[in-house]
N, C-alpha and C. Protein backbone atom coordinates (compact mmCIF):
# COMPACT_ATOMS: atom_id res chain seq x y z
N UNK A 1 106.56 87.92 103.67
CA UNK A 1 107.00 88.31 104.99
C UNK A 1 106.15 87.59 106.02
N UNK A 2 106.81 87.24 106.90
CA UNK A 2 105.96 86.52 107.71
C UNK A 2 105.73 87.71 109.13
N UNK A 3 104.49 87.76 110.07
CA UNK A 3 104.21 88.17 110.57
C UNK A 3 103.47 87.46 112.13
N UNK A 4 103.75 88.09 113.21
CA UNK A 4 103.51 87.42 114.35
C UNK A 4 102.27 88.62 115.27
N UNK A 5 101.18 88.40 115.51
CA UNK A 5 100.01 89.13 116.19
C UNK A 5 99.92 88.78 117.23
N UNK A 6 100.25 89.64 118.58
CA UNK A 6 99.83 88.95 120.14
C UNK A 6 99.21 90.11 120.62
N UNK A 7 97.61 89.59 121.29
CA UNK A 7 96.79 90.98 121.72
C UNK A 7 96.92 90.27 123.65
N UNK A 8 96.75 91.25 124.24
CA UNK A 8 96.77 91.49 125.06
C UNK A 8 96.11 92.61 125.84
N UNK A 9 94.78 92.39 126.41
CA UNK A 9 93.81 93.26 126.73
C UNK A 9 93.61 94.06 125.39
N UNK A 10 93.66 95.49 125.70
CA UNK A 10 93.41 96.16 124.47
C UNK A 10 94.94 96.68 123.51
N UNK A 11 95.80 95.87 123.56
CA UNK A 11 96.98 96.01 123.11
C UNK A 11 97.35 95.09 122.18
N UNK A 12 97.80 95.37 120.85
CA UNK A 12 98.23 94.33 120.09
C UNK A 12 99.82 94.32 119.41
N UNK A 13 100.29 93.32 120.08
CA UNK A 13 102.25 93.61 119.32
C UNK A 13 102.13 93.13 117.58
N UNK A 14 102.69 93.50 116.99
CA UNK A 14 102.21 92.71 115.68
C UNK A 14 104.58 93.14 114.89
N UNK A 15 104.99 91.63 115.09
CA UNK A 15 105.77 91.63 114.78
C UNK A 15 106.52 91.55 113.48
N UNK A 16 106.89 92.02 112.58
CA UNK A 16 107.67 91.75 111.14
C UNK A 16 108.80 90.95 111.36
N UNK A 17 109.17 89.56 110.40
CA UNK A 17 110.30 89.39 110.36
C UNK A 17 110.41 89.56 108.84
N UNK A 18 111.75 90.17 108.78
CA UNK A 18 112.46 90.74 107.52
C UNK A 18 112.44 91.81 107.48
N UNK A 19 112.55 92.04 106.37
CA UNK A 19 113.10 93.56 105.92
C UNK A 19 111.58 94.28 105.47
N UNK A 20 111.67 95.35 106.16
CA UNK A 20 110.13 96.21 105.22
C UNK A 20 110.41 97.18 104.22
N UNK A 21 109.88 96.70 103.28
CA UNK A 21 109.68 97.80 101.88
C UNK A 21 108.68 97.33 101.60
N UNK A 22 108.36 97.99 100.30
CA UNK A 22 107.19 98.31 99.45
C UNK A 22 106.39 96.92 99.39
N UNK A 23 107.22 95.91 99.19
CA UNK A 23 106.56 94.41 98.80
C UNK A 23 105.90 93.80 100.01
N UNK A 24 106.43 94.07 101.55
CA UNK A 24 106.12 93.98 102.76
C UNK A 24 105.14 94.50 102.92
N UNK A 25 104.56 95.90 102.74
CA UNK A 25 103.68 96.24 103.26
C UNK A 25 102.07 95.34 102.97
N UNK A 26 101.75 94.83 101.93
CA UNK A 26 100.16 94.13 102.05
C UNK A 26 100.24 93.12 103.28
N UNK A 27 101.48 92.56 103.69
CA UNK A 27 100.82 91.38 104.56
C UNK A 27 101.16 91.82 105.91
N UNK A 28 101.51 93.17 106.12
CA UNK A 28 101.51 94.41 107.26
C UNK A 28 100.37 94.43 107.48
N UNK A 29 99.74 95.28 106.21
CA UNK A 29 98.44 95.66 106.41
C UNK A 29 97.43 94.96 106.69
N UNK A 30 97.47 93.80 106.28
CA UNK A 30 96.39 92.82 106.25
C UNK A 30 96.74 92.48 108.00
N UNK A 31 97.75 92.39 108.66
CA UNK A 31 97.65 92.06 109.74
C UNK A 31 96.82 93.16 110.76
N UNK A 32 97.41 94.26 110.40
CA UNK A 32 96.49 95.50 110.93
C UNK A 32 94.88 95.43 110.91
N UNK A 33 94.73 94.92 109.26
CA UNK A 33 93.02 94.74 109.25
C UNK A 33 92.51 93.99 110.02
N UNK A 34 93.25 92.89 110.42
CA UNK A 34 92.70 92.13 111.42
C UNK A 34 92.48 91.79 112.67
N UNK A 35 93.25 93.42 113.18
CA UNK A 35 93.41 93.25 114.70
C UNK A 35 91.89 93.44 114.84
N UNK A 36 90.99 93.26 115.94
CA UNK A 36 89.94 93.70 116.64
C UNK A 36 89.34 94.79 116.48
N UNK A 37 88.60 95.59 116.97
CA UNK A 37 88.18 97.19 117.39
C UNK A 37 88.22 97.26 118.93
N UNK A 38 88.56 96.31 119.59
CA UNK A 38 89.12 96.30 120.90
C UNK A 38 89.99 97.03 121.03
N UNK A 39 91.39 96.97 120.29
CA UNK A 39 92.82 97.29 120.15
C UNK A 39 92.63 98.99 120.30
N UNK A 40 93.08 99.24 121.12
CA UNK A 40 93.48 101.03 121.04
C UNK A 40 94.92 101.26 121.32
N UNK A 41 95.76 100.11 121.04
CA UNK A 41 97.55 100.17 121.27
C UNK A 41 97.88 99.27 120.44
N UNK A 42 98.54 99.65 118.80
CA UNK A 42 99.28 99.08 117.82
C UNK A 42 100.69 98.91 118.14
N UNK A 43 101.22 98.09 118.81
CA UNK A 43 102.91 97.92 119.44
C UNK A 43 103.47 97.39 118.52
N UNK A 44 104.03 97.78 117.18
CA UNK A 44 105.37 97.59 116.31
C UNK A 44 106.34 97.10 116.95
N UNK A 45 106.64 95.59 116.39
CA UNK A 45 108.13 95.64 117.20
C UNK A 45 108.83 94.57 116.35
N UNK A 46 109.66 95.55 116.34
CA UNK A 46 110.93 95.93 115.02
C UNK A 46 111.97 94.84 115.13
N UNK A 47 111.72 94.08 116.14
CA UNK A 47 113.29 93.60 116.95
C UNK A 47 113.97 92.44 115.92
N UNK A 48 113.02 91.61 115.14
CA UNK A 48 113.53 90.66 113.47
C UNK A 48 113.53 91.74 112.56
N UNK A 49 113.10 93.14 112.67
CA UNK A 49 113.43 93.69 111.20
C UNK A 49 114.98 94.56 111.54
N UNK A 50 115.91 94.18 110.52
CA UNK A 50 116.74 95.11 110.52
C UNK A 50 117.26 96.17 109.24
N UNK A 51 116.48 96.22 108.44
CA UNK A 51 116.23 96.91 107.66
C UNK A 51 114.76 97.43 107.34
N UNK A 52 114.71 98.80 106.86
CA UNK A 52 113.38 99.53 106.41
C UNK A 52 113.40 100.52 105.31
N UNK A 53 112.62 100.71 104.15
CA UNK A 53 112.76 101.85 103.76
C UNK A 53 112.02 103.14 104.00
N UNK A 54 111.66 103.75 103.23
CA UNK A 54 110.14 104.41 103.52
C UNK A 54 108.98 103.73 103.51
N UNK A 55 108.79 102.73 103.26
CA UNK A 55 107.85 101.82 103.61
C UNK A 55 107.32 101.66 104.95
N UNK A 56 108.46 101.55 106.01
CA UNK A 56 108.37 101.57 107.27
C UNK A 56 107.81 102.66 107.70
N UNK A 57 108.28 104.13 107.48
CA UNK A 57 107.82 104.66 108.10
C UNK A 57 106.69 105.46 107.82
N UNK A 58 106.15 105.13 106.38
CA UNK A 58 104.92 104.90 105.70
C UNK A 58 103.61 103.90 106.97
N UNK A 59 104.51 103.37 107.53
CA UNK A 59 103.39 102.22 107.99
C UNK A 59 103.17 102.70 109.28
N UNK A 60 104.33 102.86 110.17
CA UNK A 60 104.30 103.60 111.60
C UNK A 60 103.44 104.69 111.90
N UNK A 61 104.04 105.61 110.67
CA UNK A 61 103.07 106.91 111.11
C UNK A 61 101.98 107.52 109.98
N UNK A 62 101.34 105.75 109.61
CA UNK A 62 99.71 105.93 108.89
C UNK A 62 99.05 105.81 109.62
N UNK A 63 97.64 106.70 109.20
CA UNK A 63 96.90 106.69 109.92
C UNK A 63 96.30 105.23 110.26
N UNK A 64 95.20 105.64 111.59
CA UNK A 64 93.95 104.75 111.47
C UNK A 64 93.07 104.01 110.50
N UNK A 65 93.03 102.74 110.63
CA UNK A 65 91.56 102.89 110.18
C UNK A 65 90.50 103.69 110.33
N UNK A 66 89.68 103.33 109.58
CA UNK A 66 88.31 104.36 109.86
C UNK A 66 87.08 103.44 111.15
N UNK A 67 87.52 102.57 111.31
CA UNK A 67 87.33 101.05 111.93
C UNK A 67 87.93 101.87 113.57
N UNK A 68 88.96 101.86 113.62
CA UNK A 68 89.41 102.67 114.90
C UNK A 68 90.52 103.21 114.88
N UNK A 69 89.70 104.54 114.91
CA UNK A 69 89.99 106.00 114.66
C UNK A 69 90.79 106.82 115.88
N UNK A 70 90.97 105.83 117.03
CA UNK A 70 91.61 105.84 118.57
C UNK A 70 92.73 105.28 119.08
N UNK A 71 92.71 104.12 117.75
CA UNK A 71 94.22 103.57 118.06
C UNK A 71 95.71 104.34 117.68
N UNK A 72 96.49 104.32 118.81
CA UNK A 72 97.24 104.88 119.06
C UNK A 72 98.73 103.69 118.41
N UNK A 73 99.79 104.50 117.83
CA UNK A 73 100.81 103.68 117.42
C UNK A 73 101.82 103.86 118.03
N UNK A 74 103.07 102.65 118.29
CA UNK A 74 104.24 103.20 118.80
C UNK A 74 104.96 101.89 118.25
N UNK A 75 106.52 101.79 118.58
CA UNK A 75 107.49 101.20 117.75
C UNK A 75 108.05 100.27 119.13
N UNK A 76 108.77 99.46 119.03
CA UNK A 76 109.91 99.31 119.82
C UNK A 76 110.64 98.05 119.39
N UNK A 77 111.99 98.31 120.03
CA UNK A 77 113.07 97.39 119.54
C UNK A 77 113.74 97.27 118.12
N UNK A 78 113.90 98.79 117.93
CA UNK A 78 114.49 99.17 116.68
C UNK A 78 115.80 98.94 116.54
N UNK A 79 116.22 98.26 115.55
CA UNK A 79 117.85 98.22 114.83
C UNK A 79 118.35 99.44 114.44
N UNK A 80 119.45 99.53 114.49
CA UNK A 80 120.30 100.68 114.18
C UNK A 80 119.43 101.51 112.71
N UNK A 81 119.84 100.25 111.64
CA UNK A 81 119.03 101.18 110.52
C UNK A 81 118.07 102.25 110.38
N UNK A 82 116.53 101.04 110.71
CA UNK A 82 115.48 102.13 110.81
C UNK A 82 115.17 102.83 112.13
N UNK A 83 116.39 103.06 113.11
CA UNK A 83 116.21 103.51 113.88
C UNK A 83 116.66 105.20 113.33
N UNK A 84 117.83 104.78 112.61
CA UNK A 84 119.00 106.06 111.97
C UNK A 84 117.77 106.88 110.82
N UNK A 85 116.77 105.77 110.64
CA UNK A 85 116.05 106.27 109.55
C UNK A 85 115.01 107.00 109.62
N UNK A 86 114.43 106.49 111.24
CA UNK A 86 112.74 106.89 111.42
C UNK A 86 114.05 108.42 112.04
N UNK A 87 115.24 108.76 112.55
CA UNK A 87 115.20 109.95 113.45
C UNK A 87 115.98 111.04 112.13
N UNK A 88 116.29 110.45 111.01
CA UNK A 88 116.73 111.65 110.17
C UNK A 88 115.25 111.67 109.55
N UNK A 89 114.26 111.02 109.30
CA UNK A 89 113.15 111.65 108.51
C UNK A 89 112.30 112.25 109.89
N UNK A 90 112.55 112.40 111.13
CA UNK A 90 112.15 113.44 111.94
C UNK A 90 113.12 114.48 111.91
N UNK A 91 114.45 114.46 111.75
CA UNK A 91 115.05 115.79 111.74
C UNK A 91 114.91 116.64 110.22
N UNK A 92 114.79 115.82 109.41
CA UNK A 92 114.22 116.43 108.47
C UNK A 92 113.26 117.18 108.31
N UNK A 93 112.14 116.37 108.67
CA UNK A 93 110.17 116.84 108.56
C UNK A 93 109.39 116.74 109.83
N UNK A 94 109.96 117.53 111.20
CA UNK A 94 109.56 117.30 112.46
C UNK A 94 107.98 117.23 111.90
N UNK A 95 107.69 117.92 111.33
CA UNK A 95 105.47 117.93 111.25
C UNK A 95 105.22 117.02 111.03
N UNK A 96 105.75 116.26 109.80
CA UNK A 96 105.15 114.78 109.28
C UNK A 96 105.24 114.06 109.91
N UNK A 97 106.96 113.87 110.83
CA UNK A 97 107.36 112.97 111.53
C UNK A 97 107.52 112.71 112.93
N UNK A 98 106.46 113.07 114.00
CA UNK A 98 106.40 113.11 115.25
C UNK A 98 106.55 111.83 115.99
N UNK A 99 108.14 111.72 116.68
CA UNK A 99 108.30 110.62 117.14
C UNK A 99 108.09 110.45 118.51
N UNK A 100 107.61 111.36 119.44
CA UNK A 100 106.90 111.66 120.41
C UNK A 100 105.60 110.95 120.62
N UNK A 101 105.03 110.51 119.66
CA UNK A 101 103.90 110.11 119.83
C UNK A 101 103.78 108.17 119.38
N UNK A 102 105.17 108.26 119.09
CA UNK A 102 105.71 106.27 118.99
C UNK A 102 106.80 106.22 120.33
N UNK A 103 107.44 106.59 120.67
CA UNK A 103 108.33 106.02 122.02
C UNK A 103 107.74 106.23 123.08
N UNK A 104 106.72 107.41 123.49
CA UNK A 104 106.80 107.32 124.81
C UNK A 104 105.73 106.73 125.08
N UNK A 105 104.44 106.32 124.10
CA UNK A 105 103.33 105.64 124.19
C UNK A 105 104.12 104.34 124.85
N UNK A 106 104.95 103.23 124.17
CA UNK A 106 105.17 102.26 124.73
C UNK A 106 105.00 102.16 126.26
N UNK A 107 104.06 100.64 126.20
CA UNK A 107 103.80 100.65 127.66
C UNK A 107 104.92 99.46 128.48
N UNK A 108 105.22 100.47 129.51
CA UNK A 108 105.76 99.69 129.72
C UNK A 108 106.19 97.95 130.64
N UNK A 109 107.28 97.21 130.15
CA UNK A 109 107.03 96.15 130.02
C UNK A 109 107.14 95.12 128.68
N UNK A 110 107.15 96.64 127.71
CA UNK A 110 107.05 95.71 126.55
C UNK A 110 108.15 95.85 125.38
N UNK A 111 109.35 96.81 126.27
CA UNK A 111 110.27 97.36 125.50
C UNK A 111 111.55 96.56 125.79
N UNK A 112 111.04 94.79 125.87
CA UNK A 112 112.45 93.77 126.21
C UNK A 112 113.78 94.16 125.56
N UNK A 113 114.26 92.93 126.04
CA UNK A 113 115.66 93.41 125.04
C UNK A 113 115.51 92.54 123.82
N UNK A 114 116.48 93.05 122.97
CA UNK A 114 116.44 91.67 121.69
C UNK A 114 116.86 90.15 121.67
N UNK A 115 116.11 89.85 120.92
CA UNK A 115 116.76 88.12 121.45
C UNK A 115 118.41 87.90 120.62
């Protein structure tokens, strides 16, 4: 999977293209490991992925590092799929799955349209 990192002050977009599952996630993560300890805004943006499984939302709403324990996550420019996906595994498991705390974080400015 290829992956795209743009920081911006203390904000970092970190883009997926393709599809996320299980095989996706190490070179997710590894991008995560490498943001800064600057970063206190992880901006997901979904807008090349149009497919996800639980993988995705395995990744969205994991925690912190222990590295920084302050950074805050949010999503944007979701496809129908894992859009249909991240809001039935909140109507399912509102506790696990608080999507309150990925849409309205987006700052805005950074919620373009798709190309």
């Amino acid at each position: 999977m290829n992956v795209t990192t743009t920081i911006t002050g203390t904000t970092a977009r970190v883009t997926p293209y393709g599809e996320i599952d299980f095989d996706a996630l190490p070179s997710l993560h590894a991008a995560v490991d490498r943001l800064p300890p600057l970063v206190t805004l992880l901006l997901w943006d979904l807008g090349h992925t149009p497919f996800t499984d639980v993988a995705g939302l395995r990744l969205v709403f994991g925690h912190a590092p222990e590295s920084s324990p302050h950074r805050r996550t949010a999503v944007t420019r979701l496809h129908d799929q894992p859009l249909h996906l991240l809001l039935l595994a909140v109507d399912l498991f509102p506790a696990a799955y608080d999507i309150s705390r990925l849409v309205p974080d987006t700052p805005a400015g950074l919620m373009g349209p798709r190309p």
